[in-house]
C-alpha atoms as a PDB file:
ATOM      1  CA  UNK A   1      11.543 -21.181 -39.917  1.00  0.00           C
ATOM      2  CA  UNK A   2      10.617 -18.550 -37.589  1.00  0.00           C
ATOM      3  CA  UNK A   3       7.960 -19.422 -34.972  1.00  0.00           C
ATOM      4  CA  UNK A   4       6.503 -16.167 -32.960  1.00  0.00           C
ATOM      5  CA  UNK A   5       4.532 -16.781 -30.006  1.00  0.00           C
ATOM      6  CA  UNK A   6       2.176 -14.328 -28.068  1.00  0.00           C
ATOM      7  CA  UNK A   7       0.863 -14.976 -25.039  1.00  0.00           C
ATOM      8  CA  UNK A   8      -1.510 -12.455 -22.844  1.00  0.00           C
ATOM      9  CA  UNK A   9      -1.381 -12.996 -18.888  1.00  0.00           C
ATOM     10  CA  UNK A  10      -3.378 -11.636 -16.650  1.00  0.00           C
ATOM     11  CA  UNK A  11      -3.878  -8.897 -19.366  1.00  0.00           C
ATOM     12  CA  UNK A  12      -0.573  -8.172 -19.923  1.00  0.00           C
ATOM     13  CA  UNK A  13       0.863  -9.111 -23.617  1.00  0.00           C
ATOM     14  CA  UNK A  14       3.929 -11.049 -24.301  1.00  0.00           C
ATOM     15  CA  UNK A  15       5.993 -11.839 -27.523  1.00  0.00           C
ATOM     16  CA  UNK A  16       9.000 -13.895 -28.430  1.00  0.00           C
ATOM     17  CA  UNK A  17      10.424 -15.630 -31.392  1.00  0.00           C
ATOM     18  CA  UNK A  18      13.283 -18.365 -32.383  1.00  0.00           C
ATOM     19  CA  UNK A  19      14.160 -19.656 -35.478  1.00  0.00           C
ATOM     20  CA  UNK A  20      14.529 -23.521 -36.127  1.00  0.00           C
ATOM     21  CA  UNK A  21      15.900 -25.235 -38.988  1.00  0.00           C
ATOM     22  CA  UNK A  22      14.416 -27.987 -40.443  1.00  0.00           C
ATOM     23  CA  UNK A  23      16.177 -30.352 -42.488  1.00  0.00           C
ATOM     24  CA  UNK A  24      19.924 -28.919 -42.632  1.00  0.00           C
ATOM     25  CA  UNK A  25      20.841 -25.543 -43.320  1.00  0.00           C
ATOM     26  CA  UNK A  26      23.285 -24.139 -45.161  1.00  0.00           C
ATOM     27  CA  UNK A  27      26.426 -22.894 -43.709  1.00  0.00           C
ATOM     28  CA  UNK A  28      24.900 -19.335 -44.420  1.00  0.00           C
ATOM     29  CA  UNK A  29      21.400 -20.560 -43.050  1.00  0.00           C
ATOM     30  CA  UNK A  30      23.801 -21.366 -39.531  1.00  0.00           C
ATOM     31  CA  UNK A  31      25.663 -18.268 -39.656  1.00  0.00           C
ATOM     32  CA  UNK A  32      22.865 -15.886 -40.452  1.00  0.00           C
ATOM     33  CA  UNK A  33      20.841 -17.301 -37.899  1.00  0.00           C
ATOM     34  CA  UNK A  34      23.239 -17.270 -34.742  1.00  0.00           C
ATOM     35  CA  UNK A  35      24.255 -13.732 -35.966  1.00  0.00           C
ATOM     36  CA  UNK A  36      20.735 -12.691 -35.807  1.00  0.00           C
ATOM     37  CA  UNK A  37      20.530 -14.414 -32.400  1.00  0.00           C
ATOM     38  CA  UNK A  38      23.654 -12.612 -31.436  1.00  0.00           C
ATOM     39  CA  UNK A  39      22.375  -9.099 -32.507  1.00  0.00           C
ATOM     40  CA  UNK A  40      19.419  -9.669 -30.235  1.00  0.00           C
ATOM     41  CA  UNK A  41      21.464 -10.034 -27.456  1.00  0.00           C
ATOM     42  CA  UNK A  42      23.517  -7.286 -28.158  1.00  0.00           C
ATOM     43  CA  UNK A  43      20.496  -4.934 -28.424  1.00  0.00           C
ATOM     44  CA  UNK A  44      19.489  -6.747 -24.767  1.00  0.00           C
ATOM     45  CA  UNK A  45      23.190  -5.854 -23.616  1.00  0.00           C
ATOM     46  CA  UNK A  46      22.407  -2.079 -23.754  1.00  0.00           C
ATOM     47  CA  UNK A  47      18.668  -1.861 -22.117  1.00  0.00           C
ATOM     48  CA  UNK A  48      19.466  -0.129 -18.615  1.00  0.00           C
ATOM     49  CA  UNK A  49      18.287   2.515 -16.953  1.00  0.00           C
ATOM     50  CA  UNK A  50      19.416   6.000 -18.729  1.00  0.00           C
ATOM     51  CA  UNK A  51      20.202   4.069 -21.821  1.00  0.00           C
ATOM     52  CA  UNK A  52      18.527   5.416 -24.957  1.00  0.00           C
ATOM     53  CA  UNK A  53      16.744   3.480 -27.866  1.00  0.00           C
ATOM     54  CA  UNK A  54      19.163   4.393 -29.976  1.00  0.00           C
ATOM     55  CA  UNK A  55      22.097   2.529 -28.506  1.00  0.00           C
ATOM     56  CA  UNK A  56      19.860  -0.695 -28.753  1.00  0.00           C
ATOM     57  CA  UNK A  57      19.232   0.045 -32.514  1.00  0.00           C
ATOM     58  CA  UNK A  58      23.291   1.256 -33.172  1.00  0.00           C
ATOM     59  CA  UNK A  59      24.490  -1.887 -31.395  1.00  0.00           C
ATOM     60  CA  UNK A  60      22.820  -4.520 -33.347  1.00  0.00           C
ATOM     61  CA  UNK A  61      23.226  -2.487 -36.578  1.00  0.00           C
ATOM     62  CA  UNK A  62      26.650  -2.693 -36.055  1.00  0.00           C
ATOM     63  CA  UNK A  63      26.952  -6.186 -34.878  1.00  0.00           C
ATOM     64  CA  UNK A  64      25.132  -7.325 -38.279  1.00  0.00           C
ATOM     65  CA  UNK A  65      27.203  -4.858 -40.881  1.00  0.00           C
ATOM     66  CA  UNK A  66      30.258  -6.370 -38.715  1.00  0.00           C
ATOM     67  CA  UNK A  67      29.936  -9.404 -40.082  1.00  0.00           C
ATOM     68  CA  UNK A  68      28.087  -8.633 -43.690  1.00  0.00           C
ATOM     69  CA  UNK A  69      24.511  -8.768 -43.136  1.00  0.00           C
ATOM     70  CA  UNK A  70      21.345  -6.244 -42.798  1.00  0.00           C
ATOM     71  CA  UNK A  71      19.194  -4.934 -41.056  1.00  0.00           C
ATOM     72  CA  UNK A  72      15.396  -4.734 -41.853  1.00  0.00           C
ATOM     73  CA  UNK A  73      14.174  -1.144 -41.057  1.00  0.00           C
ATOM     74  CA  UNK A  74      10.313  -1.463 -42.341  1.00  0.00           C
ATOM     75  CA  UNK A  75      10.063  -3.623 -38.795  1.00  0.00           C
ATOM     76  CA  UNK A  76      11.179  -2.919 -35.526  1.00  0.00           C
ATOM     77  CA  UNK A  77      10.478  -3.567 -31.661  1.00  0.00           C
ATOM     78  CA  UNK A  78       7.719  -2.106 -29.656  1.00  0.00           C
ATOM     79  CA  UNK A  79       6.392  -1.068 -26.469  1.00  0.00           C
ATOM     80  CA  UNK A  80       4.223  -4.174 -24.757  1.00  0.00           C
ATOM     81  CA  UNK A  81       1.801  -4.038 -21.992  1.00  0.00           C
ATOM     82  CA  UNK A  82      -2.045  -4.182 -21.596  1.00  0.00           C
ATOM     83  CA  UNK A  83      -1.697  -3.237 -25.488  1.00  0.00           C
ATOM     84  CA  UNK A  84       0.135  -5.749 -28.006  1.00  0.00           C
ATOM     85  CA  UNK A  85       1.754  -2.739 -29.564  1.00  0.00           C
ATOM     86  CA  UNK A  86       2.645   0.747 -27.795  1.00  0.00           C
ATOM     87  CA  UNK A  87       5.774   3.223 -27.429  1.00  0.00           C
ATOM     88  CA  UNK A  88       8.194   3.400 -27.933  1.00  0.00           C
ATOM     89  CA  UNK A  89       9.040   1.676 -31.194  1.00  0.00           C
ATOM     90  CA  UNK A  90      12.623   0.049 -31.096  1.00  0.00           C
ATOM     91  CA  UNK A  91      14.556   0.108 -34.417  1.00  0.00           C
ATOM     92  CA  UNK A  92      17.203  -2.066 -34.897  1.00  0.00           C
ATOM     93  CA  UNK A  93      19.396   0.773 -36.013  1.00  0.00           C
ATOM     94  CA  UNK A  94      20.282   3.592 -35.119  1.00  0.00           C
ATOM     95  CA  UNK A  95      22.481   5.703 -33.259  1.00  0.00           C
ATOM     96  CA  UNK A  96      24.185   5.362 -29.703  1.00  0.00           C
ATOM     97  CA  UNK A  97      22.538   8.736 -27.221  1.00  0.00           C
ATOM     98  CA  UNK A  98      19.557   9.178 -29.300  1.00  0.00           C
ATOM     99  CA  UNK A  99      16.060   8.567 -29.307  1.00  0.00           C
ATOM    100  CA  UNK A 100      13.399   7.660 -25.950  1.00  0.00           C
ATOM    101  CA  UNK A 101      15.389   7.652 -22.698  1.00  0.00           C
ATOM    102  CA  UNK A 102      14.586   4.069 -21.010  1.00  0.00           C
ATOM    103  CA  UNK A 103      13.266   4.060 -17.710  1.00  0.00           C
ATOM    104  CA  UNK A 104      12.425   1.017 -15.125  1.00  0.00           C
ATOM    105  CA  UNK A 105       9.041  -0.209 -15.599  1.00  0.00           C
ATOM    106  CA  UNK A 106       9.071  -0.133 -19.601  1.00  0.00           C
ATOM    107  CA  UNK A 107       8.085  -3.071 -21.653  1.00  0.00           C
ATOM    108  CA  UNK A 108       9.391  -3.700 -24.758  1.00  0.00           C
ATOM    109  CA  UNK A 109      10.120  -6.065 -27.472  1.00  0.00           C
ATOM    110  CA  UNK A 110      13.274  -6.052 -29.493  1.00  0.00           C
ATOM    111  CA  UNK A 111      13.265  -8.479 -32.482  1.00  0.00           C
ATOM    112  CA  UNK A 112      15.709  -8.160 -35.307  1.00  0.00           C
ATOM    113  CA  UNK A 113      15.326  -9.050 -38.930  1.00  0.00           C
ATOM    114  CA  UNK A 114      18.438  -9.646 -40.450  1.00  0.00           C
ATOM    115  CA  UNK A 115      19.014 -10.261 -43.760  1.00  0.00           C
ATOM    116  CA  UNK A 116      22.191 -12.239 -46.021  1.00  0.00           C
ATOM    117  CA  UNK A 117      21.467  -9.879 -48.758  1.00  0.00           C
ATOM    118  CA  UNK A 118      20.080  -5.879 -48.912  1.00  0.00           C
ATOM    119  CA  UNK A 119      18.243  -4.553 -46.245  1.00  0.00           C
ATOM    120  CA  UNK A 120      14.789  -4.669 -48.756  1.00  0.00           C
ATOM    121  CA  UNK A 121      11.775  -6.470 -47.477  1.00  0.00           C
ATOM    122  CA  UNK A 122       8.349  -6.287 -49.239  1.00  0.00           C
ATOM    123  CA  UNK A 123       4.957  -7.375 -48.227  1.00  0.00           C
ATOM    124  CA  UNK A 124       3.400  -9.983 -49.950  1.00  0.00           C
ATOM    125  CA  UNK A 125      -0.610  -9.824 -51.119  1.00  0.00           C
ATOM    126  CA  UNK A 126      -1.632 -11.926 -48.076  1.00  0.00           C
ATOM    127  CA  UNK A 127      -0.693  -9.001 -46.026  1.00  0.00           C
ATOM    128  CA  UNK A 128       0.715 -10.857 -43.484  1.00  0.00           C
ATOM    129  CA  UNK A 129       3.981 -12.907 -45.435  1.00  0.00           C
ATOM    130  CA  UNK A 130       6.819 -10.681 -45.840  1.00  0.00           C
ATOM    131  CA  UNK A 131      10.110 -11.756 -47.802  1.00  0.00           C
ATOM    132  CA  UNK A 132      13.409 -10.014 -49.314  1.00  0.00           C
ATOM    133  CA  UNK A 133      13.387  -8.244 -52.195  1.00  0.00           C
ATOM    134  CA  UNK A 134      16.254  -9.774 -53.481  1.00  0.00           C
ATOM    135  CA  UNK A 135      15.091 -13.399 -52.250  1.00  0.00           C
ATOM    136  CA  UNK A 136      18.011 -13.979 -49.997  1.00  0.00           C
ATOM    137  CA  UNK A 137      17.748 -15.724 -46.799  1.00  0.00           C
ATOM    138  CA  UNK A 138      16.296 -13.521 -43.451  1.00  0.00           C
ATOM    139  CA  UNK A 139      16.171 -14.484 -40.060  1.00  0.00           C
ATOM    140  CA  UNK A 140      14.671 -13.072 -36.733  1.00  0.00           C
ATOM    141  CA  UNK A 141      14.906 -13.822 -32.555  1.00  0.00           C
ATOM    142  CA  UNK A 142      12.813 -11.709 -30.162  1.00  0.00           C
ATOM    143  CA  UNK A 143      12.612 -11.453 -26.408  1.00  0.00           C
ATOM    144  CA  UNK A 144      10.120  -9.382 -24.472  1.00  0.00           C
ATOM    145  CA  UNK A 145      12.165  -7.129 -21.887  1.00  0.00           C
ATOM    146  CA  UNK A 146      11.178  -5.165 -18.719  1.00  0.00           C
ATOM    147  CA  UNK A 147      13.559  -2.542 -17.596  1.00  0.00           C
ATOM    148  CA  UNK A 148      14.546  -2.933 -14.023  1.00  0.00           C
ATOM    149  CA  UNK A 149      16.337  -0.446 -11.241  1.00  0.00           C
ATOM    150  CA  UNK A 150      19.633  -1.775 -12.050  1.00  0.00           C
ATOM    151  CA  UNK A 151      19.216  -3.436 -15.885  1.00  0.00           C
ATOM    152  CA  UNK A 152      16.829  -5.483 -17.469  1.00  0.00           C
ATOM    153  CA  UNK A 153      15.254  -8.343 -17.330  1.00  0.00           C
ATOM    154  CA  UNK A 154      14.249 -10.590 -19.932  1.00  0.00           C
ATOM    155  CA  UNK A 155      10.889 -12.090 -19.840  1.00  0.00           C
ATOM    156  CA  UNK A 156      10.443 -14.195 -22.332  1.00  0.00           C
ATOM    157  CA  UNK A 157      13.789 -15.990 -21.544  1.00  0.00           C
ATOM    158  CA  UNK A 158      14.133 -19.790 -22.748  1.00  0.00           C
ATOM    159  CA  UNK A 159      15.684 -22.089 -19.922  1.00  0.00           C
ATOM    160  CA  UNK A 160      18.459 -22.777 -23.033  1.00  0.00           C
ATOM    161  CA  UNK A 161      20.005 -19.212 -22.742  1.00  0.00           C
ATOM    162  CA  UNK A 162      22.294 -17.976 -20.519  1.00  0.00           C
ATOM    163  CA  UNK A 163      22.219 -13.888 -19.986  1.00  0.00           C
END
């Protein structure tokens, strides 16, 4: 289960997300979850000053093909602030030295579905549920990030994770 939490302080927006199992998982459930987890961080790894979106999208992408999973490209990450959603848009995909140059000050989210199966998602008539096309398992994590002088900093960090 996925459990996405907004918060707005002050007028500012927030957004994270963590997955939790209930009952236990498979050993597929485990491994797509912590790779999804993993492919969040990676994305983090890259946010610096000078860095582009691209290399936040290219890294995950190929931290999930690495080890056999996909990557959902009908969602992606977005600019945060006194808006819920803004620029730029962060795709989970991409490639390294392309796309919006990041600068310090932005806000952004970066929150990647990965999937065990093909990279399909479709939209279900509730317009809100959204589930594989080819009814395998998906996951997602997501952080809220601020770009700083000399990195990034991670806002919506959970006293469980080290960075």
């Amino acid at each position: 289960m996925n459990l996405d939490v907004t918060v707005i302080k002050d007028g500012f927006h927030g957004d994270t997300s963590k997955m939790f199992f209930i009952g236990k998982p498979s050993v597929l459930a485990r491994r797509l979850v912590d790779i999804t987890q993993e492919c969040l961080y990676e994305g983090i790894r890259q946010v610096r000053p000078g860095a582009r979106v691209g290399d936040i999208g290219y890294a995950i992408q190929s931290f999930a093909h690495a080890n056999r999973f996909s990557v959902v490209r009908e969602f992606g990450g977005h600019g945060i602030g006194r808006r819920f959603h803004e620029e730029p848009q962060i795709l989970h995909y991409g490639q390294p030295g392309k796309g919006v140059a990041l600068e310090p000050g932005m806000t952004f989210t970066i929150e990647p579905m990965i999937n065990a199966g093909k990279r399909h998602v479709k939209m279900l008539p509730d317009q809100w549920t959204v589930v594989t096309k080819d009814h395998k398992l998906s996951a997602q994590w997501e952080h809220t990030l601020l770009v700083t002088e000399d990195g990034v900093e991670v806002l919506t960090r959970r006293a469980e994770e080290a960075f």
